[in-house]
N, C-alpha and C. Protein backbone atom coordinates (compact mmCIF):
# COMPACT_ATOMS: atom_id res chain seq x y z
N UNK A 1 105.26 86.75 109.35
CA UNK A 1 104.79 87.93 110.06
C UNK A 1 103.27 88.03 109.94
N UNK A 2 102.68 88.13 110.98
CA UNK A 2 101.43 88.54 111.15
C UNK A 2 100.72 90.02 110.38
N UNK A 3 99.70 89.70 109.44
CA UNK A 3 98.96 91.36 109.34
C UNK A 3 98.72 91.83 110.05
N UNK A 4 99.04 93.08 109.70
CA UNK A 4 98.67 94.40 110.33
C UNK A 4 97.42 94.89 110.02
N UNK A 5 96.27 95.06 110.85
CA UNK A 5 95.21 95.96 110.56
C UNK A 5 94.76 96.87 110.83
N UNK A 6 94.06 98.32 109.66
CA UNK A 6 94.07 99.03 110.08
C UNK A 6 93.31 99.74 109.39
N UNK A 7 92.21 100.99 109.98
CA UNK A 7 91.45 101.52 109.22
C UNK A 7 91.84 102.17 107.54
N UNK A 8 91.46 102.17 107.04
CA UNK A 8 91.43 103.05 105.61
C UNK A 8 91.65 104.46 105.93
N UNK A 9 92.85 104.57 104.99
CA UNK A 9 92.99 106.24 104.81
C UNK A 9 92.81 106.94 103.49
N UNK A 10 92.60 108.02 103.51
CA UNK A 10 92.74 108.07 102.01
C UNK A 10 93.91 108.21 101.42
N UNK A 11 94.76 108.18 101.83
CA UNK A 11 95.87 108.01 100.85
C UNK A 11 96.35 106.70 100.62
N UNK A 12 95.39 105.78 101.07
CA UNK A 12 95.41 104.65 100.67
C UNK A 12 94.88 104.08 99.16
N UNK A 13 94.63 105.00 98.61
CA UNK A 13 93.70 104.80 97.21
C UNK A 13 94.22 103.99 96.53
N UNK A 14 95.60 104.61 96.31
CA UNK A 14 96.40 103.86 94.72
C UNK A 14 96.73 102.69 95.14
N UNK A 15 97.23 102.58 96.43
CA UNK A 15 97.48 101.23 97.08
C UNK A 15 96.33 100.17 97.19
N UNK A 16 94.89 100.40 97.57
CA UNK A 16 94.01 99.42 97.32
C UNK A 16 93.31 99.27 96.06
N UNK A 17 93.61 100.38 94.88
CA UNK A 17 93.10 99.80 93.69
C UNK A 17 94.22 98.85 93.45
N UNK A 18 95.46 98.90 93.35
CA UNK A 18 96.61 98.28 92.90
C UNK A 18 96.42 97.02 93.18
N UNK A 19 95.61 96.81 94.36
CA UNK A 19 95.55 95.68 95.29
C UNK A 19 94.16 94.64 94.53
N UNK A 20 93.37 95.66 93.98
CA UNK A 20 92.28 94.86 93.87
C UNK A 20 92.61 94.83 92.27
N UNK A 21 93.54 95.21 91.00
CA UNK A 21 93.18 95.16 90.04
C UNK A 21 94.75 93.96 89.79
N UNK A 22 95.27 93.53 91.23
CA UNK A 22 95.87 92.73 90.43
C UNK A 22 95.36 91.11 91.15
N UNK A 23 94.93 91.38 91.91
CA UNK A 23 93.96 90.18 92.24
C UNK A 23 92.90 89.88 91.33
N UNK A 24 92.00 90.60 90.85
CA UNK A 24 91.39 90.07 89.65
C UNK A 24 91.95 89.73 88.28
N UNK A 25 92.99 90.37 87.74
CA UNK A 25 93.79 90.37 86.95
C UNK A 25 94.65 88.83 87.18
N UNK A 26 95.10 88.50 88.25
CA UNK A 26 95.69 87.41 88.48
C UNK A 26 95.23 86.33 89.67
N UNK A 27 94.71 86.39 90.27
CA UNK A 27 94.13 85.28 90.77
C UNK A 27 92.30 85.06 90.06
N UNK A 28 91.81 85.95 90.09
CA UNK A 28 90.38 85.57 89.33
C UNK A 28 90.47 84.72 87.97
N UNK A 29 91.67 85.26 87.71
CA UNK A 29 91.96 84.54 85.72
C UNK A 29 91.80 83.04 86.04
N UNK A 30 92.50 82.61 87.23
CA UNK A 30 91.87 81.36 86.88
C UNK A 30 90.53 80.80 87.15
N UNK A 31 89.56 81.60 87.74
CA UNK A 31 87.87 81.23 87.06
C UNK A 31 87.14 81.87 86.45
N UNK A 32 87.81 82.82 85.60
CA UNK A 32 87.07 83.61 84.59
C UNK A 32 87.85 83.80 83.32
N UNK A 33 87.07 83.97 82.53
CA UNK A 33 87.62 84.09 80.99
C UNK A 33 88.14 85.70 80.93
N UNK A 34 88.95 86.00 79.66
CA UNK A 34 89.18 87.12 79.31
C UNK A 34 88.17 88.50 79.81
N UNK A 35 86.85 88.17 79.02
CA UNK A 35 85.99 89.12 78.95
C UNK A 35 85.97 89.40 80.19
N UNK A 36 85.84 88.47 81.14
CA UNK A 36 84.77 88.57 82.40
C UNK A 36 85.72 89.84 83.44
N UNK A 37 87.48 89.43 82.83
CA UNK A 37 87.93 90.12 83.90
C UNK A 37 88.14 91.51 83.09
N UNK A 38 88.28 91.78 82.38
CA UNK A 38 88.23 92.97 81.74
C UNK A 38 86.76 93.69 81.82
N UNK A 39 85.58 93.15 82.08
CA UNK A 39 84.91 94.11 82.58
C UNK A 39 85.12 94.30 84.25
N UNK A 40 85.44 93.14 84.49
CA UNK A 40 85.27 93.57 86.19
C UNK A 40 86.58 94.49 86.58
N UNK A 41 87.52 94.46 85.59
CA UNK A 41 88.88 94.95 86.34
C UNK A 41 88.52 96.42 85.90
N UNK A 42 87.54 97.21 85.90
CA UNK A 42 87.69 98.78 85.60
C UNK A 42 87.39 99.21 86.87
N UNK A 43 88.22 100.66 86.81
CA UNK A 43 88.26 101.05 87.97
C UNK A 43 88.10 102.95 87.70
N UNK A 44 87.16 103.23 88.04
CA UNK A 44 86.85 105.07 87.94
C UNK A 44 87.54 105.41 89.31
N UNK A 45 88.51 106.05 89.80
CA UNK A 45 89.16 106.97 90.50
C UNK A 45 88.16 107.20 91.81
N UNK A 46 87.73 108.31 91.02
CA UNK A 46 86.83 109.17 91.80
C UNK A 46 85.61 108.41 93.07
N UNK A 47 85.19 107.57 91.88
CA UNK A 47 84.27 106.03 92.59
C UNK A 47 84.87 105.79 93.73
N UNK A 48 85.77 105.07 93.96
CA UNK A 48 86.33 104.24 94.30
C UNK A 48 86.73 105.23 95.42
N UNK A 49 87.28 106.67 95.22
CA UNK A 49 87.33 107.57 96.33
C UNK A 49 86.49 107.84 97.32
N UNK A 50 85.26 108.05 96.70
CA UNK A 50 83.99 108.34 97.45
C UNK A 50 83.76 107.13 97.88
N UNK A 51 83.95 105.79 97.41
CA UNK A 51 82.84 104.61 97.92
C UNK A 51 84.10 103.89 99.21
N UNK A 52 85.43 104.26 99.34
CA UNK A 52 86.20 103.44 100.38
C UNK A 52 85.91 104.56 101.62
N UNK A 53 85.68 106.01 101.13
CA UNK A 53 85.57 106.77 102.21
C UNK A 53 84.06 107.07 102.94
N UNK A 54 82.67 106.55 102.04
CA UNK A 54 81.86 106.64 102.80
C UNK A 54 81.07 105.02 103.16
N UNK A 55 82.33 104.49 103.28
CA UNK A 55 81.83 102.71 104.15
C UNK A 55 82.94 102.63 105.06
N UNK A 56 83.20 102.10 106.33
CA UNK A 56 84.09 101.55 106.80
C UNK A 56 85.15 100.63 106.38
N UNK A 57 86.28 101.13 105.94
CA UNK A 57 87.31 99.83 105.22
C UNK A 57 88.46 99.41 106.12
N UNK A 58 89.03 98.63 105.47
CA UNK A 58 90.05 98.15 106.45
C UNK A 58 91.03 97.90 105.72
N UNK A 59 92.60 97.99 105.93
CA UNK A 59 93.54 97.25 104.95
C UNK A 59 94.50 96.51 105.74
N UNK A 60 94.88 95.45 105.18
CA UNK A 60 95.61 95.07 106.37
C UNK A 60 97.33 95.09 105.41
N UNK A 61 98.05 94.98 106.60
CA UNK A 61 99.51 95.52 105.91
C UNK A 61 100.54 94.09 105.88
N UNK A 62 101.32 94.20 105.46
CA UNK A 62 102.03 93.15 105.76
C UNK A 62 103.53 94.05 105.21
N UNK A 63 104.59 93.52 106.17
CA UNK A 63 105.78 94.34 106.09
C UNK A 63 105.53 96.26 105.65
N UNK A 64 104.55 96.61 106.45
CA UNK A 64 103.91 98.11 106.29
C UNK A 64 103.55 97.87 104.96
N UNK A 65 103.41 97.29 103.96
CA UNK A 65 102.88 97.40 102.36
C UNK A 65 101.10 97.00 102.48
N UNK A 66 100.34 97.52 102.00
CA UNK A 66 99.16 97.32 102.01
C UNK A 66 98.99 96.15 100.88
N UNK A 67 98.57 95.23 101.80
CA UNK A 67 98.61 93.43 101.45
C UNK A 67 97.09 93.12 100.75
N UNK A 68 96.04 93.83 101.29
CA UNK A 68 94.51 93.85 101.13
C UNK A 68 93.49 94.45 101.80
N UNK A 69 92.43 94.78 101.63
CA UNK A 69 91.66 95.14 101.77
C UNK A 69 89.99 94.45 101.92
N UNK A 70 89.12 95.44 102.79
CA UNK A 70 87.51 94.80 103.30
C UNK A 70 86.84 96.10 103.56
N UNK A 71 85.72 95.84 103.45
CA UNK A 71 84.49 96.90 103.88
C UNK A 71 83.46 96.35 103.84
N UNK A 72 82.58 97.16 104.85
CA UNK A 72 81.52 96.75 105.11
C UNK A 72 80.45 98.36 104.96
N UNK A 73 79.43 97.40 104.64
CA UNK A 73 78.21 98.85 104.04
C UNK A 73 77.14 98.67 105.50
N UNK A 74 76.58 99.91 105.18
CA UNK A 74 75.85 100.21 106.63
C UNK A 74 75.08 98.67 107.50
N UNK A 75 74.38 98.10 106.25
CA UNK A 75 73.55 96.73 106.25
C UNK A 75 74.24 95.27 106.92
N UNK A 76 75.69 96.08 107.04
CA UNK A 76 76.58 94.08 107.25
C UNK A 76 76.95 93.82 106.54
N UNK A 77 76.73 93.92 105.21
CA UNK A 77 77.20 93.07 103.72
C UNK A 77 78.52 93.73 103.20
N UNK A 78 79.25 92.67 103.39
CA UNK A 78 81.04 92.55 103.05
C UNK A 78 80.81 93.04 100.98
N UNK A 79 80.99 94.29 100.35
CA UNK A 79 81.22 94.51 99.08
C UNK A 79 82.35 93.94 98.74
N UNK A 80 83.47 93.85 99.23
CA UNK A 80 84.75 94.39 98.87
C UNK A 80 85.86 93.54 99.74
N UNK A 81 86.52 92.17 99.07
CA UNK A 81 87.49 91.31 100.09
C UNK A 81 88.53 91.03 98.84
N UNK A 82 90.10 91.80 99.23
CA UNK A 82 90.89 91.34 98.23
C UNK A 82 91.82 91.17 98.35
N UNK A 83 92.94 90.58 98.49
CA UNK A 83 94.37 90.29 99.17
C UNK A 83 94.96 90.39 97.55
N UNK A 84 95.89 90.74 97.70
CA UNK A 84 97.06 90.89 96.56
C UNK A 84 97.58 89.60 96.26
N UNK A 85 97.69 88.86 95.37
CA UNK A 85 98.16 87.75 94.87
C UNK A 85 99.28 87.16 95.76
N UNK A 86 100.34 88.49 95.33
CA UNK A 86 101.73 88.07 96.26
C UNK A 86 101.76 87.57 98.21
N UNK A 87 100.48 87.86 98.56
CA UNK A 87 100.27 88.10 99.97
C UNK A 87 99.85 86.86 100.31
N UNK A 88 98.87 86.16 98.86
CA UNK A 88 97.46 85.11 99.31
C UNK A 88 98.21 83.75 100.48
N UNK A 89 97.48 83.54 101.21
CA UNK A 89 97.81 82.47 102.29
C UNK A 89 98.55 82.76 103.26
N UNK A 90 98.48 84.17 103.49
CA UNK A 90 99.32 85.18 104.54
C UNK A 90 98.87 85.38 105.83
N UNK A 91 97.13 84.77 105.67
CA UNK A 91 96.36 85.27 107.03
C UNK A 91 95.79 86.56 106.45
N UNK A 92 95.85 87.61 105.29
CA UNK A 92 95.59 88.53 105.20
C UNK A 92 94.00 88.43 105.25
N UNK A 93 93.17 87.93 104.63
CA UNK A 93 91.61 87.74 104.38
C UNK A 93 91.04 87.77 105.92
N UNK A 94 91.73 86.18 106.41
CA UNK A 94 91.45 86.11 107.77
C UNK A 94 91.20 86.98 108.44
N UNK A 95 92.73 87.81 108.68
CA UNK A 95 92.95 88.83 109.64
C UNK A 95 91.90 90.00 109.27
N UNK A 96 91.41 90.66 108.17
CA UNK A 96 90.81 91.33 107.93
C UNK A 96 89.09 91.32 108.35
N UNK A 97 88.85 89.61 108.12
CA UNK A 97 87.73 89.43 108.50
C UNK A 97 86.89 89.71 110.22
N UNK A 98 88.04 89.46 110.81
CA UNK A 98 88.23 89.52 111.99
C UNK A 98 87.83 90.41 112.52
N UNK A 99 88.57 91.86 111.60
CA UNK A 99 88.38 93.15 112.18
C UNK A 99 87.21 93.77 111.32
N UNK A 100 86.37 92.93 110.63
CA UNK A 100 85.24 93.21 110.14
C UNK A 100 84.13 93.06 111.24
N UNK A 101 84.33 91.42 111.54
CA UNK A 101 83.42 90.96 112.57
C UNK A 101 83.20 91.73 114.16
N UNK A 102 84.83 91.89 114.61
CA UNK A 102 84.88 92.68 115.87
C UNK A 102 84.04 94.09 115.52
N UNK A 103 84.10 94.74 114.37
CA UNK A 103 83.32 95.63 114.11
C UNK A 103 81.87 95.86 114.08
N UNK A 104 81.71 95.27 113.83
CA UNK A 104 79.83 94.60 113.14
C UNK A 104 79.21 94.52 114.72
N UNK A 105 80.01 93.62 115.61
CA UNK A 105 79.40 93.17 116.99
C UNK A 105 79.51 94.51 117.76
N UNK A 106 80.65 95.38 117.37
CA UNK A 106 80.46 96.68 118.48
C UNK A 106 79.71 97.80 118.05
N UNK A 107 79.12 97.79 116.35
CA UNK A 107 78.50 98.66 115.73
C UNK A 107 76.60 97.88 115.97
N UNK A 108 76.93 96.59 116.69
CA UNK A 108 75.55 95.85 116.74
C UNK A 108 74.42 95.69 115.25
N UNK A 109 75.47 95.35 114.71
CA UNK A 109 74.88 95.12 113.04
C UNK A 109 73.85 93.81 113.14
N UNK A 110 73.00 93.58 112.53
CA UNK A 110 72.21 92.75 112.22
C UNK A 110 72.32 91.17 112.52
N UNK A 111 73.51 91.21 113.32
CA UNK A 111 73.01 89.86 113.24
C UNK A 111 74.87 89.20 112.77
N UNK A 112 75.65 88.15 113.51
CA UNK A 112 76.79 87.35 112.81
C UNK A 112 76.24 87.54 111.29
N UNK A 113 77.73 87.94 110.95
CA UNK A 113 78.14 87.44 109.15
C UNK A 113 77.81 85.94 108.65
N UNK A 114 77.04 85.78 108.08
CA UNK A 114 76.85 84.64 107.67
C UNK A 114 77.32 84.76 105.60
N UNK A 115 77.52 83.85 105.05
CA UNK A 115 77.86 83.89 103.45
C UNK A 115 76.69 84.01 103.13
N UNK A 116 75.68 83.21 103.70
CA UNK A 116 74.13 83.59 102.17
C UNK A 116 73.77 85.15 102.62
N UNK A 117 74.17 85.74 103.88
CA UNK A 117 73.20 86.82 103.84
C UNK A 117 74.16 88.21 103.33
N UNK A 118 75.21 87.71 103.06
CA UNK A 118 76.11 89.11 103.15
C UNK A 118 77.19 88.75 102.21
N UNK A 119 77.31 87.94 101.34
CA UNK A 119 78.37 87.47 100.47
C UNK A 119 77.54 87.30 99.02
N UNK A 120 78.05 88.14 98.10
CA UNK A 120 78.24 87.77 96.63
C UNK A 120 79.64 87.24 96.20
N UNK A 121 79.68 85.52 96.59
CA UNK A 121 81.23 85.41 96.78
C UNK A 121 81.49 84.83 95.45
N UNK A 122 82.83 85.41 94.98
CA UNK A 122 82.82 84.76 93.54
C UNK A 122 83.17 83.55 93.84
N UNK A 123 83.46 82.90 92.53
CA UNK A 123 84.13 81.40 92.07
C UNK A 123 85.08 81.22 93.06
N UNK A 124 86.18 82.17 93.36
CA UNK A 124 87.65 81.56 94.13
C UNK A 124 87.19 82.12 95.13
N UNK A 125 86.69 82.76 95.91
CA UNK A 125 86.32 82.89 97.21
C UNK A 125 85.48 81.51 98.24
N UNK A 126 84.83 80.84 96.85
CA UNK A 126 83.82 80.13 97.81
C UNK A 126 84.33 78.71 98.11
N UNK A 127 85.84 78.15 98.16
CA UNK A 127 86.31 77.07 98.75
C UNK A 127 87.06 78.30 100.00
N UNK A 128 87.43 79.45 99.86
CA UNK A 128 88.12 79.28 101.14
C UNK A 128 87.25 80.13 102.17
N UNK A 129 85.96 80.73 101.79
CA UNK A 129 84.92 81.02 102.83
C UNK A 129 84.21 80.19 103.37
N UNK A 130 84.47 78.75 102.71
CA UNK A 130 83.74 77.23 103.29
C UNK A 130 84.53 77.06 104.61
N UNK A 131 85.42 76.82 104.58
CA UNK A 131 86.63 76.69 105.13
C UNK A 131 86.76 77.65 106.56
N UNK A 132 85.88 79.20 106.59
CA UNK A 132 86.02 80.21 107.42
C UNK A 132 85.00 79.73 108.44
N UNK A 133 85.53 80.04 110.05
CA UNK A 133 84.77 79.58 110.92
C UNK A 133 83.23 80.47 110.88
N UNK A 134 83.05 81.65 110.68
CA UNK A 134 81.93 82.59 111.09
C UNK A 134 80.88 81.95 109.62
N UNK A 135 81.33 81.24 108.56
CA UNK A 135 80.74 81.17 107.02
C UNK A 135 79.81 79.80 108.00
N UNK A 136 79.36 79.17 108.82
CA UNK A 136 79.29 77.86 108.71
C UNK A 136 77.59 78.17 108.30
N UNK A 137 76.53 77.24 108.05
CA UNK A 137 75.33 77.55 107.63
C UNK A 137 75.43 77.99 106.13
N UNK A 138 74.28 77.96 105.67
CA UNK A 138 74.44 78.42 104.52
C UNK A 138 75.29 78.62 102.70
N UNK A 139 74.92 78.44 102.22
CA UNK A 139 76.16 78.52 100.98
C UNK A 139 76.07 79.88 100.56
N UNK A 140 77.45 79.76 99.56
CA UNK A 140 77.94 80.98 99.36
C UNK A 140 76.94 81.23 97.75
């Protein structure tokens, strides 16, 4: 089945932290040590309330379950790309990116997504953003 995409709601909260603390928790573990993910895996509530509701996000669904998540900040620059472990190789990233890009071109953002100008891509992101047609130019 194809993702579903679709703007951010807020009652999407618990569902995209869930989303992003078990993707770092379990797919990051394998290029980071203990420490690294235990600082990155904290998550303040409130943050995370204010910061999905004042950027454009996106989640994409798969069987209606929120599969992952994207946003983009006023500038173009992608903060925030995370598919749920159980989802990964679903099309979810893809599909999300998609509706990043269709966005960006009708909001007339700066310029195609490129990786050097708009990606702090970690370790496991940067074989499969090589791989993404809009990434070509540039390294991650």
């Amino acid at each position: 089945m194809q993702p579903v995409i679709r703007r951010y709601e807020a009652a999407d909260l618990d569902a995209v932290i869930s989303v992003f603390l078990r993707s770092v928790r379990g797919v990051a573990s394998r290029d980071y040590d203990a420490g690294q993910i235990a600082a990155w895996a904290q998550v303040d509530r409130d943050v995370w309330s204010r910061r999905r509701l004042d950027r454009p996000t996106w989640v994409g669904l798969i069987d209606g379950v929120i599969a992952g998540f994207i946003d983009l900040e006023s500038s173009g620059h992608i903060d925030m790309l995370f598919v749920d472990p159980a989802s990964q190789r679903r099309g979810v990233a893809s599909a999300l990116l998609d509706a990043v890009e269709n966005a960006a071109r009708v909001q007339r953002a700066r310029g195609p997504l490129h990786r050097r100008q708009h990606y702090r891509a970690a370790v496991l992101r940067k074989a499969w953003l090589s791989g993404h047609p809009f990434a070509s130019g540039g390294t991650a």
